[in-house]
PDB file of N, CA and C in Angstrom:
ATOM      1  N   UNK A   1      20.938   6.701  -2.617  1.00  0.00           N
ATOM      2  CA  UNK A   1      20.042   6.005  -1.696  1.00  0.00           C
ATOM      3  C   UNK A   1      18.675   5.740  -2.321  1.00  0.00           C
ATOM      4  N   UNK A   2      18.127   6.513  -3.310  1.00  0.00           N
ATOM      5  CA  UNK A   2      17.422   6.705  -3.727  1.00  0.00           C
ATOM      6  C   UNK A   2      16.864   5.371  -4.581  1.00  0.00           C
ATOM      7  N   UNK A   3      17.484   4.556  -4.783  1.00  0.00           N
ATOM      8  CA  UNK A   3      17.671   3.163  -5.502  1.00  0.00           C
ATOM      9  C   UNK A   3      17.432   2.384  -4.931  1.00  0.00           C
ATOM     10  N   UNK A   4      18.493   2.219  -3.579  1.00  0.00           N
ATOM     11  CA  UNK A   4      18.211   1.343  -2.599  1.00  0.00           C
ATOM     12  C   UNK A   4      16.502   1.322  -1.765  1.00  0.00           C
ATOM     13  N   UNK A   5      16.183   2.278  -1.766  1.00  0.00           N
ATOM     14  CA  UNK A   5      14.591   2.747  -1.019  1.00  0.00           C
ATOM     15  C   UNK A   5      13.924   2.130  -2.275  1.00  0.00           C
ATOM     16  N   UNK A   6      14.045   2.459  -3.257  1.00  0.00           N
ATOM     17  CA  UNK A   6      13.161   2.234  -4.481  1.00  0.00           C
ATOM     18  C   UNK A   6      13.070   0.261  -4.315  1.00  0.00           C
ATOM     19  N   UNK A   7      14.192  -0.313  -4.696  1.00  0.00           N
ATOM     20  CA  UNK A   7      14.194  -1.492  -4.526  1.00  0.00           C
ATOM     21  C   UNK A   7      13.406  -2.183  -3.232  1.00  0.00           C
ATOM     22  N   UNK A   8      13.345  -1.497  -1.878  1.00  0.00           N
ATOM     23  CA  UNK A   8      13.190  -1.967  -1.209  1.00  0.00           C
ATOM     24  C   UNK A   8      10.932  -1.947  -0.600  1.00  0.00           C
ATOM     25  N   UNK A   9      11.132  -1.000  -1.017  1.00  0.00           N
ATOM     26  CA  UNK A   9       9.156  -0.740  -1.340  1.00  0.00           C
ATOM     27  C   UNK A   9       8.841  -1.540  -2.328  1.00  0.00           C
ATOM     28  N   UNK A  10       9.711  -1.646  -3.679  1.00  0.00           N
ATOM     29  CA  UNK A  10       8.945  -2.514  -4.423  1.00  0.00           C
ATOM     30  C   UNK A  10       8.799  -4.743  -3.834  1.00  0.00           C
ATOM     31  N   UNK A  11      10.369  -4.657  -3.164  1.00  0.00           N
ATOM     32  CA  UNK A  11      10.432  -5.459  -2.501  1.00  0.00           C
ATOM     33  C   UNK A  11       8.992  -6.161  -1.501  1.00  0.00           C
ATOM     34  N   UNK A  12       9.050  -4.874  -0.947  1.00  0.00           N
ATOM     35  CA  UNK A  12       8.173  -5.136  -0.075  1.00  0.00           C
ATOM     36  C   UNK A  12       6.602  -5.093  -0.112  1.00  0.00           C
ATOM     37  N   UNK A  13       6.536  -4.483  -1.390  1.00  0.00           N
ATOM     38  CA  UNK A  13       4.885  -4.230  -1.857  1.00  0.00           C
ATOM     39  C   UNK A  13       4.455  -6.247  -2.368  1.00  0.00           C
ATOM     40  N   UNK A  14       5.521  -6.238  -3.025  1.00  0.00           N
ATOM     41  CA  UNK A  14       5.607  -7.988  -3.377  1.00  0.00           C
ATOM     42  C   UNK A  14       5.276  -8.968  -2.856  1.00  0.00           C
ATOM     43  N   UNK A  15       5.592  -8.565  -1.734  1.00  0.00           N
ATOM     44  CA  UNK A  15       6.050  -9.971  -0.618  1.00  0.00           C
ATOM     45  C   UNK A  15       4.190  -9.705   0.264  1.00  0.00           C
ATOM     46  N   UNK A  16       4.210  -8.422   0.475  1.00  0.00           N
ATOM     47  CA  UNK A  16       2.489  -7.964   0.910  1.00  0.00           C
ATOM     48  C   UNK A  16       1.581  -8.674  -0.175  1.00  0.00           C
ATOM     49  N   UNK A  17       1.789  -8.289  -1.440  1.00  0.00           N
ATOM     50  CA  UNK A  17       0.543  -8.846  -2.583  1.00  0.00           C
ATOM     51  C   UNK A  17       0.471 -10.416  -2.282  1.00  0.00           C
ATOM     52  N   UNK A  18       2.112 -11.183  -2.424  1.00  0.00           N
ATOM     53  CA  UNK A  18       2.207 -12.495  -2.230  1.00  0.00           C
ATOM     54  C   UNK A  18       1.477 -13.381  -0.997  1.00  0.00           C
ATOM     55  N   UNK A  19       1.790 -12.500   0.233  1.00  0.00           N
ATOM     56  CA  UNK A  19       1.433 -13.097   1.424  1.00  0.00           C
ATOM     57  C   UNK A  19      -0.211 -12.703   1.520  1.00  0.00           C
ATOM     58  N   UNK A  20      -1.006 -11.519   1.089  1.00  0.00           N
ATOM     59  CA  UNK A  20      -2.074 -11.422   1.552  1.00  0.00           C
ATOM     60  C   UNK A  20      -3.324 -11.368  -0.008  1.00  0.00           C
ATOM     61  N   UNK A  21      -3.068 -12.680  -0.731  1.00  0.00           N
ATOM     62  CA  UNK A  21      -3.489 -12.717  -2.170  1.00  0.00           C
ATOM     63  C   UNK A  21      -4.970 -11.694  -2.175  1.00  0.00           C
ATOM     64  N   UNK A  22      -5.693 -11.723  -1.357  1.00  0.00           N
ATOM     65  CA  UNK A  22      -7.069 -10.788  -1.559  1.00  0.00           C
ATOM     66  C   UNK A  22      -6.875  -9.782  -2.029  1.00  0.00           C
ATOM     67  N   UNK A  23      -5.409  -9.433  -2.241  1.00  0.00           N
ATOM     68  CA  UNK A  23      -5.072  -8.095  -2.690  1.00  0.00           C
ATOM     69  C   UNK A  23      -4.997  -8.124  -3.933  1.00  0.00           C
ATOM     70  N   UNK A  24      -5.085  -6.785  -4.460  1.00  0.00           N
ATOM     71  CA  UNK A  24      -5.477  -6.370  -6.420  1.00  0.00           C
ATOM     72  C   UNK A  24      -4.576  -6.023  -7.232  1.00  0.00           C
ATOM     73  N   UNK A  25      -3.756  -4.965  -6.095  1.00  0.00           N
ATOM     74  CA  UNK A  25      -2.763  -4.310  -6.249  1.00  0.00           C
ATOM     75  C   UNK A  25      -2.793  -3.287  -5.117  1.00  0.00           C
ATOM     76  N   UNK A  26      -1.404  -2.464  -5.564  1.00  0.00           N
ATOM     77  CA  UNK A  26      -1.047  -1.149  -4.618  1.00  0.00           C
ATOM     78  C   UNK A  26      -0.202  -0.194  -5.525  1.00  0.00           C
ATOM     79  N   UNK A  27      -0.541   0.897  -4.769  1.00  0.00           N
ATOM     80  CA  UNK A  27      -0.441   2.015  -5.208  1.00  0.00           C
ATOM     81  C   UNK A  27       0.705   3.139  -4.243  1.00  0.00           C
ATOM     82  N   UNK A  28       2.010   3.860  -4.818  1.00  0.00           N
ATOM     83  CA  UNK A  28       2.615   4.238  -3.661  1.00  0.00           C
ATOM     84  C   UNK A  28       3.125   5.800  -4.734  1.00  0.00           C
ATOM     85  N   UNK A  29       3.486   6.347  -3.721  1.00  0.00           N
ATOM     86  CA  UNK A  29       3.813   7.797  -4.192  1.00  0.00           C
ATOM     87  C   UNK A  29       4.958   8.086  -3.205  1.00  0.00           C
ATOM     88  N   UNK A  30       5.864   8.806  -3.881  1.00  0.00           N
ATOM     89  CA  UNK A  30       7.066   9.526  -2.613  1.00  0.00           C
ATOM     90  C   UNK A  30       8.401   8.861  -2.222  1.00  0.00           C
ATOM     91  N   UNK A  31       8.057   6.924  -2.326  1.00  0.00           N
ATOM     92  CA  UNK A  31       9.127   6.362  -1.881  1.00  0.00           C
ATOM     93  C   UNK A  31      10.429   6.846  -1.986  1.00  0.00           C
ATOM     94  N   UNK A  32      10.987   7.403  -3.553  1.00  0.00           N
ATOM     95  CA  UNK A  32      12.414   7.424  -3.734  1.00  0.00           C
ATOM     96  C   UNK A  32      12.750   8.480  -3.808  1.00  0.00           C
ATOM     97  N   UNK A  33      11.929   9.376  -4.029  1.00  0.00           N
ATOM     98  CA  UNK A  33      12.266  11.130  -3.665  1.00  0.00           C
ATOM     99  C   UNK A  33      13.062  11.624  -1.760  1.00  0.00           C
ATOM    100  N   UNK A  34      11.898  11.318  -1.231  1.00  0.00           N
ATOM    101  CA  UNK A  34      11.923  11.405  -0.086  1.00  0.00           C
ATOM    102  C   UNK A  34      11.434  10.681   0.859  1.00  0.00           C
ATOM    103  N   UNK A  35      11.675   9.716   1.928  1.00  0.00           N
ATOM    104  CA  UNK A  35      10.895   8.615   2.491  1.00  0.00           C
ATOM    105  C   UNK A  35      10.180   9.029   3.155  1.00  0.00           C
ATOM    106  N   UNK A  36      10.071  10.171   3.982  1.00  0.00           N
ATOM    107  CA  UNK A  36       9.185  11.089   5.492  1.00  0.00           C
ATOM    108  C   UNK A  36       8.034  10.979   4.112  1.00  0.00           C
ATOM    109  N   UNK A  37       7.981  11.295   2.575  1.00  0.00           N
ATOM    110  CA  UNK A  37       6.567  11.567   2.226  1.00  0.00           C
ATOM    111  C   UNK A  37       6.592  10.081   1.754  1.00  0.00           C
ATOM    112  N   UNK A  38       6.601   9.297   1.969  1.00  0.00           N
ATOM    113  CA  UNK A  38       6.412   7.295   1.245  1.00  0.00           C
ATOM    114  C   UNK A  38       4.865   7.303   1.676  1.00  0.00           C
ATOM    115  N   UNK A  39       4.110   7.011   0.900  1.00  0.00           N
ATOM    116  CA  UNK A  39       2.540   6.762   1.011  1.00  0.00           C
ATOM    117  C   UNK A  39       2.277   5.409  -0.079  1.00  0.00           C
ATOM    118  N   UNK A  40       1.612   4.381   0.555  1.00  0.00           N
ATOM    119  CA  UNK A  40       1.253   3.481   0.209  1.00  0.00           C
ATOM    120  C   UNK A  40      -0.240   3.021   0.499  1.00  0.00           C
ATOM    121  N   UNK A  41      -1.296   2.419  -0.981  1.00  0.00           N
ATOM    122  CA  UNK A  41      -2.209   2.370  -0.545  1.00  0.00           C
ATOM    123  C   UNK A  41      -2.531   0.160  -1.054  1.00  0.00           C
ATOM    124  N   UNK A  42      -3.106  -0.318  -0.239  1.00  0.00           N
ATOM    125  CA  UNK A  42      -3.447  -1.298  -1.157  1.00  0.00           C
ATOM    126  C   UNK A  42      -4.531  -1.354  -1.784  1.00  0.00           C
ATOM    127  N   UNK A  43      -4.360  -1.804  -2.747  1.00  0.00           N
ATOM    128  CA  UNK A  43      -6.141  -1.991  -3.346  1.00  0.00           C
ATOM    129  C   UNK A  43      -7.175  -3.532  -3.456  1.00  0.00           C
ATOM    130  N   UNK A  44      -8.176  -3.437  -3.254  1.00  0.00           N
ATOM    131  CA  UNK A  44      -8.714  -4.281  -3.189  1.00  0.00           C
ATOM    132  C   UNK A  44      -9.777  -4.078  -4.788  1.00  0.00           C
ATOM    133  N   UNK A  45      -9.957  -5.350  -5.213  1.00  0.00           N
ATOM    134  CA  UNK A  45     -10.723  -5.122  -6.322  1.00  0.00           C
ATOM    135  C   UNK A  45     -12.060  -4.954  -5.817  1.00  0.00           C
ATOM    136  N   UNK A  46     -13.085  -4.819  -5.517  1.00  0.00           N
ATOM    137  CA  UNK A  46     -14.542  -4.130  -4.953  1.00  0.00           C
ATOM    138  C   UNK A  46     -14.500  -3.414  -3.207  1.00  0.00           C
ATOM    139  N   UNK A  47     -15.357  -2.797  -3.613  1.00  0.00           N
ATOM    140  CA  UNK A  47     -15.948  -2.344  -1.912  1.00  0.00           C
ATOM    141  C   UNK A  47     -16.186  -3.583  -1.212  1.00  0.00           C
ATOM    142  N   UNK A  48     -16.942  -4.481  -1.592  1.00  0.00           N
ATOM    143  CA  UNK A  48     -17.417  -5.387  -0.477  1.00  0.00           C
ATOM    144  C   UNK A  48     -16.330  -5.942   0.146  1.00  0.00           C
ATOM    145  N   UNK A  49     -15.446  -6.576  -0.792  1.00  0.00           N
ATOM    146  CA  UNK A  49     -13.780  -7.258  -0.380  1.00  0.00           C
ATOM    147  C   UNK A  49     -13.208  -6.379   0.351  1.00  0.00           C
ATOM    148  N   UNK A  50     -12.978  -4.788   0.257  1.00  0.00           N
ATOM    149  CA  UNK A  50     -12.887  -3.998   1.490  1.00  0.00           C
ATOM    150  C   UNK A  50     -13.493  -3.728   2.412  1.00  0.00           C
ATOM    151  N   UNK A  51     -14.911  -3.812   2.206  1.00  0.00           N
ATOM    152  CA  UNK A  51     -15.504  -3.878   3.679  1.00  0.00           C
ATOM    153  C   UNK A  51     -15.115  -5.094   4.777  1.00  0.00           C
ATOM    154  N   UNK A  52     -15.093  -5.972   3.922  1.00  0.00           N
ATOM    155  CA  UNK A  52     -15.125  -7.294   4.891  1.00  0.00           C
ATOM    156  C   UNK A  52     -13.779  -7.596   5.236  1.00  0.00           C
ATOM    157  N   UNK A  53     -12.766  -6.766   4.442  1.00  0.00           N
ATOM    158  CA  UNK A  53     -11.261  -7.002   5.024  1.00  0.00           C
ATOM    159  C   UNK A  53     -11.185  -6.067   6.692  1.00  0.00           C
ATOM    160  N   UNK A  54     -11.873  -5.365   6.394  1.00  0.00           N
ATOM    161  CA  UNK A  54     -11.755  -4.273   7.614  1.00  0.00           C
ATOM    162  C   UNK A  54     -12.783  -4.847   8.525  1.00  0.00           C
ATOM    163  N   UNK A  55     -14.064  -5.103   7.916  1.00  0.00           N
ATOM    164  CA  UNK A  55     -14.650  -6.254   9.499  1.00  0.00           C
ATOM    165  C   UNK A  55     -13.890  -7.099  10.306  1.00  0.00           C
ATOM    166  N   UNK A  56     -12.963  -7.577   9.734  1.00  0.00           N
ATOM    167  CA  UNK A  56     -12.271  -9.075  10.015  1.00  0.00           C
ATOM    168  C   UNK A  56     -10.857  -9.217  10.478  1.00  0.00           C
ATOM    169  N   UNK A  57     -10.785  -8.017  10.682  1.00  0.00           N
ATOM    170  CA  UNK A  57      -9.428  -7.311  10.679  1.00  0.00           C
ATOM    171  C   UNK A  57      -7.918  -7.770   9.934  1.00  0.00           C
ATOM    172  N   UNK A  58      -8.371  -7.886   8.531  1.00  0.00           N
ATOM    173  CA  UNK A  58      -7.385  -7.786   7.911  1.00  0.00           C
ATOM    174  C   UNK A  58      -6.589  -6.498   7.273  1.00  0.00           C
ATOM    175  N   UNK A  59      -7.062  -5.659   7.259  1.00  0.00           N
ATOM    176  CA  UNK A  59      -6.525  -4.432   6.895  1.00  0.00           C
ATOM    177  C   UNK A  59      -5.432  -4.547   7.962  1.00  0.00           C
ATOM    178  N   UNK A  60      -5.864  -4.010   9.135  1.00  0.00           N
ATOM    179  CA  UNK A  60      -4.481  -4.308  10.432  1.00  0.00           C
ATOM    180  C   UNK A  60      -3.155  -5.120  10.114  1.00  0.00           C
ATOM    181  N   UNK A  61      -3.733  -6.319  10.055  1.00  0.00           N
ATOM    182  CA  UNK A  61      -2.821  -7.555   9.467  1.00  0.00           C
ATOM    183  C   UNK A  61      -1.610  -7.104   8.333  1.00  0.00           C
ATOM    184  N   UNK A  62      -2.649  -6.318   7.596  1.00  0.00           N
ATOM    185  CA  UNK A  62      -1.830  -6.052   6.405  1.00  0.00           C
ATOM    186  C   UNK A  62      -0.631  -5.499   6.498  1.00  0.00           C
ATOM    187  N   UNK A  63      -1.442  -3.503   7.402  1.00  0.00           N
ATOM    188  CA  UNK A  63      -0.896  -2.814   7.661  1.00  0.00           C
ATOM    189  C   UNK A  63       0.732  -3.591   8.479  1.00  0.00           C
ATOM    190  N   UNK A  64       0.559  -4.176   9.180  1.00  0.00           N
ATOM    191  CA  UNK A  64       1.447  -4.401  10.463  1.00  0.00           C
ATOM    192  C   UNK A  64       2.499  -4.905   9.505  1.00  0.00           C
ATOM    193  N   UNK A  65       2.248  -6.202   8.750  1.00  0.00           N
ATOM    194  CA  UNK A  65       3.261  -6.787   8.011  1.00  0.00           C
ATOM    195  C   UNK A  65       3.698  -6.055   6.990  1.00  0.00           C
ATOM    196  N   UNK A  66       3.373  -5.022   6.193  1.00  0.00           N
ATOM    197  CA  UNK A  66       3.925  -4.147   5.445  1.00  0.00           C
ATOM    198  C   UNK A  66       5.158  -3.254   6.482  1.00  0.00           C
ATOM    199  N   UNK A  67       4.870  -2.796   7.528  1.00  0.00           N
ATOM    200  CA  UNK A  67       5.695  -2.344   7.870  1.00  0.00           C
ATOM    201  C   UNK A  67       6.838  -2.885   8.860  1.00  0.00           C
ATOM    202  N   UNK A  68       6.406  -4.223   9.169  1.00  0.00           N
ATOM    203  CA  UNK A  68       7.476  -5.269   9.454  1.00  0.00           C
ATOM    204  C   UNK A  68       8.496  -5.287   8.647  1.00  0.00           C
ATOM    205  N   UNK A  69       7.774  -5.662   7.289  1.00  0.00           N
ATOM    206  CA  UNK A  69       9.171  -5.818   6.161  1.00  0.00           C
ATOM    207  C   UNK A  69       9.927  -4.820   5.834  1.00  0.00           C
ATOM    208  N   UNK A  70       9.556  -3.721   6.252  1.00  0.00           N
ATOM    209  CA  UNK A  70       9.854  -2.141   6.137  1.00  0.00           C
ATOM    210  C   UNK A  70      11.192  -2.013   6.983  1.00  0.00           C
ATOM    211  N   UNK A  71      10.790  -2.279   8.289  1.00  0.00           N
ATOM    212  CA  UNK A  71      11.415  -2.277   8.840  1.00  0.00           C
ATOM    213  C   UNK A  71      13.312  -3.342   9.058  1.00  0.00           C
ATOM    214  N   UNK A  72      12.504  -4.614   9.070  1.00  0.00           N
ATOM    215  CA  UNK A  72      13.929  -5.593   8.123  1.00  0.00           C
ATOM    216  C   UNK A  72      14.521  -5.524   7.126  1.00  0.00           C
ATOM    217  N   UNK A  73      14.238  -4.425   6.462  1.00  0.00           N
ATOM    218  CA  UNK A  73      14.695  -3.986   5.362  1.00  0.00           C
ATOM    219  C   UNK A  73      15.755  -2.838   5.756  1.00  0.00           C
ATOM    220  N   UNK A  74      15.585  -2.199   6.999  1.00  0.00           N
ATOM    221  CA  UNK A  74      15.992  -0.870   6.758  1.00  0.00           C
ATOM    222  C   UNK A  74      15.707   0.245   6.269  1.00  0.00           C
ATOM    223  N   UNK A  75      14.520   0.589   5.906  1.00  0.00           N
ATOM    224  CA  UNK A  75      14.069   1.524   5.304  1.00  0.00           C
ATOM    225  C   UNK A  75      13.746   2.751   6.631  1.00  0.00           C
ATOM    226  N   UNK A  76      13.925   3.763   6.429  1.00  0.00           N
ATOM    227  CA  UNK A  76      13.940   5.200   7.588  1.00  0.00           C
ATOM    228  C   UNK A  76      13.006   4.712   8.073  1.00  0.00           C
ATOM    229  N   UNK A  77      12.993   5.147   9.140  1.00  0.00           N
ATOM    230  CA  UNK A  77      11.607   5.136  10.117  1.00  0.00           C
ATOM    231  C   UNK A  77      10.709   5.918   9.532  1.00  0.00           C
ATOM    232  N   UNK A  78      11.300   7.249   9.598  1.00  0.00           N
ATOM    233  CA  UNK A  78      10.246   8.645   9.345  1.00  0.00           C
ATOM    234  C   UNK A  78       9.063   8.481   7.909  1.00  0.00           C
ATOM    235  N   UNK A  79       9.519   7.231   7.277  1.00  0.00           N
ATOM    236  CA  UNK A  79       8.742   6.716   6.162  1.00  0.00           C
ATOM    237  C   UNK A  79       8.046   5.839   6.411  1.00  0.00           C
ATOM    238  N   UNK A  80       7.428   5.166   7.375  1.00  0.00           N
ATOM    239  CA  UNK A  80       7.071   3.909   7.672  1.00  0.00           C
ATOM    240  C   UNK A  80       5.933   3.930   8.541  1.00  0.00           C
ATOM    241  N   UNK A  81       4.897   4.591   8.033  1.00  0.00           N
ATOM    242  CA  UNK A  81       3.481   4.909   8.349  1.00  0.00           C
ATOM    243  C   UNK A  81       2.719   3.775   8.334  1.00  0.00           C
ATOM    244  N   UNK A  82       1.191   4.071   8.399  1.00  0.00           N
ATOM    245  CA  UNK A  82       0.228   3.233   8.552  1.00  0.00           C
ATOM    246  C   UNK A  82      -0.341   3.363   7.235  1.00  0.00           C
ATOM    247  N   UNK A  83      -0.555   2.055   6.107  1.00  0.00           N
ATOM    248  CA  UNK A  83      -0.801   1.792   4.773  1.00  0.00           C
ATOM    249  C   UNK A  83      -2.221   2.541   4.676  1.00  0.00           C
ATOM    250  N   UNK A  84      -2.859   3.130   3.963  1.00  0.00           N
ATOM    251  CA  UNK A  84      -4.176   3.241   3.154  1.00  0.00           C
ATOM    252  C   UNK A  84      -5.086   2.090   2.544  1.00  0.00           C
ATOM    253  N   UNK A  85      -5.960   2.160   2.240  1.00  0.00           N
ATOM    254  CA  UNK A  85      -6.713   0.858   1.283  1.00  0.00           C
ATOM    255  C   UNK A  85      -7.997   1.641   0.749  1.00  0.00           C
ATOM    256  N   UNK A  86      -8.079   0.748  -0.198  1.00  0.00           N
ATOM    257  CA  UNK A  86      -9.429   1.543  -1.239  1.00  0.00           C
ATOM    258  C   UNK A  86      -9.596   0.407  -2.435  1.00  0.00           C
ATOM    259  N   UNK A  87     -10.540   0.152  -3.032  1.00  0.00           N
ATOM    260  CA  UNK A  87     -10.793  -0.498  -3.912  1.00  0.00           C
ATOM    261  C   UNK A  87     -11.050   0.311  -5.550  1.00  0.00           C
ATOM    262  N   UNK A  88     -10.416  -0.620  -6.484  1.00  0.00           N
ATOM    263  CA  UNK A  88     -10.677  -0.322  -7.458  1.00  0.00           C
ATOM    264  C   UNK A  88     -11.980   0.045  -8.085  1.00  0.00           C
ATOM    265  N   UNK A  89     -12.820  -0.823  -7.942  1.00  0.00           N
ATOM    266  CA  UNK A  89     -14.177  -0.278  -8.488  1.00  0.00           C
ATOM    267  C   UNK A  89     -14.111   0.920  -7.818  1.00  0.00           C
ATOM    268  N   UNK A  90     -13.965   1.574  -6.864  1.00  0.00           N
ATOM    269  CA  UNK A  90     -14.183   3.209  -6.256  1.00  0.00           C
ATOM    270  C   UNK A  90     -13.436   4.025  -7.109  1.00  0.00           C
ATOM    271  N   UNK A  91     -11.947   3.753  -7.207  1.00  0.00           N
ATOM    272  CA  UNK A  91     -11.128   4.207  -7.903  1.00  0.00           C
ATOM    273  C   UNK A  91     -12.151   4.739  -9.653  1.00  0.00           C
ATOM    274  N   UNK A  92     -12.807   3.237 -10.099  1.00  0.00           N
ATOM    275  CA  UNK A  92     -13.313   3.551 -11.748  1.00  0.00           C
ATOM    276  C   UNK A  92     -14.153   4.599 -11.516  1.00  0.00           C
ATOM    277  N   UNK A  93     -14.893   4.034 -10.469  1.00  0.00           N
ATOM    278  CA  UNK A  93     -16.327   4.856 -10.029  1.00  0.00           C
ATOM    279  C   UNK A  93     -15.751   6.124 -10.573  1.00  0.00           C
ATOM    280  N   UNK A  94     -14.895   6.830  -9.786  1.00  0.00           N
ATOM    281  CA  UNK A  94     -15.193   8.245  -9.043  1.00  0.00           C
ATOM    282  C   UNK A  94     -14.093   9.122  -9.872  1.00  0.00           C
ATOM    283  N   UNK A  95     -13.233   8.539 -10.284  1.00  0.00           N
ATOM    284  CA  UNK A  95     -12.131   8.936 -11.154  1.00  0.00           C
ATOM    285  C   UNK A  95     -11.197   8.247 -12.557  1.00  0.00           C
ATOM    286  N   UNK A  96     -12.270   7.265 -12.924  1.00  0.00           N
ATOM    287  CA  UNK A  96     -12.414   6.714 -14.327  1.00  0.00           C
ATOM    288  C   UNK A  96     -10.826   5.669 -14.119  1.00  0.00           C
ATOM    289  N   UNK A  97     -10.745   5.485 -13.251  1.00  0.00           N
ATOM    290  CA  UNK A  97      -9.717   4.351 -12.757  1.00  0.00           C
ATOM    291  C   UNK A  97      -8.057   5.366 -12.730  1.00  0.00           C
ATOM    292  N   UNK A  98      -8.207   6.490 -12.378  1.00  0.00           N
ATOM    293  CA  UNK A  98      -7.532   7.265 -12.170  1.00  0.00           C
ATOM    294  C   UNK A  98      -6.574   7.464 -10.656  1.00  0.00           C
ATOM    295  N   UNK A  99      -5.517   6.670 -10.590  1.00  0.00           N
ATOM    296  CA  UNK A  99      -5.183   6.692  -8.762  1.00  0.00           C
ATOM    297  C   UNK A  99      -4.767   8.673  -8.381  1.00  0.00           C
ATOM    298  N   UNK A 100      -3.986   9.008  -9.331  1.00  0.00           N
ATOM    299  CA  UNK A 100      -3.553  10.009  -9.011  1.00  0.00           C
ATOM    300  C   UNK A 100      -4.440  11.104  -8.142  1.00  0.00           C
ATOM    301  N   UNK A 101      -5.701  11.007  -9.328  1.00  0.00           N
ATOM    302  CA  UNK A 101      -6.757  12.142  -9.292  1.00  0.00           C
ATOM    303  C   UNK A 101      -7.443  11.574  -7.506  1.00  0.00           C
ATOM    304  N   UNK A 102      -7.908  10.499  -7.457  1.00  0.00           N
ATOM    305  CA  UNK A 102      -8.264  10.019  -6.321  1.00  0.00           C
ATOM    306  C   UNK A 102      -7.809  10.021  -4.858  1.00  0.00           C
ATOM    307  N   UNK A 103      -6.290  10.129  -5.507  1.00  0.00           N
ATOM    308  CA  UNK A 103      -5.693  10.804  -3.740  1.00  0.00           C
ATOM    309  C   UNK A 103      -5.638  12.185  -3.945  1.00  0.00           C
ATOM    310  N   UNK A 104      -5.677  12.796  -4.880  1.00  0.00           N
ATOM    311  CA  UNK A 104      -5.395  14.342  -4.743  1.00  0.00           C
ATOM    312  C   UNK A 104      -5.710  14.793  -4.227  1.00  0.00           C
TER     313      UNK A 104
END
């Protein structure tokens, strides 16, 4: 199963970057081990582009359609949380562009 989940986050991280271009990238931990721990963050390249995604309510947007596709996909429920966001410059800032160290 472990394949199938794998395929299907990366699937779906894709189709999120594609549909909501302001995005930088994303970042996920847990998917194919175990789905109850699937953590996904997107990134935005600066703070300001995250501030103003969350004024404007695109973060929501995001969130919702990430787990739309989650869901048409089939992927467990018990994995199918509410996304994270953070920007890269924070990421360089604070942990030399380090994601790991930054969620730790």
């Amino acid at each position: 199963m472990s394949k199938i989940w794998k395929n299907i986050i990366a699937q779906t991280q894709k189709e999120v970057k594609a549909t909501f271009q302001e995005l930088y990238a994303s970042v996920d931990f847990g998917a194919y081990i175990a789905p109850q721990d699937y953590f996904v963050s997107y990134i935005f390249k600066t703070e300001e582009e995250l501030s103003k995604a969350k004024e404007t309510g695109l973060l929501q947007k995001i969130n919702d359609y990430h787990q739309k596709l989650l869901r048409e996909q089939q992927y467990p429920e018990e994995g199918i949380k509410d996304c994270t966001f953070a920007s890269q410059e924070d990421c360089d800032k604070e942990w030399n562009g380090n994601w790991y160290y930054y969620y730790k």
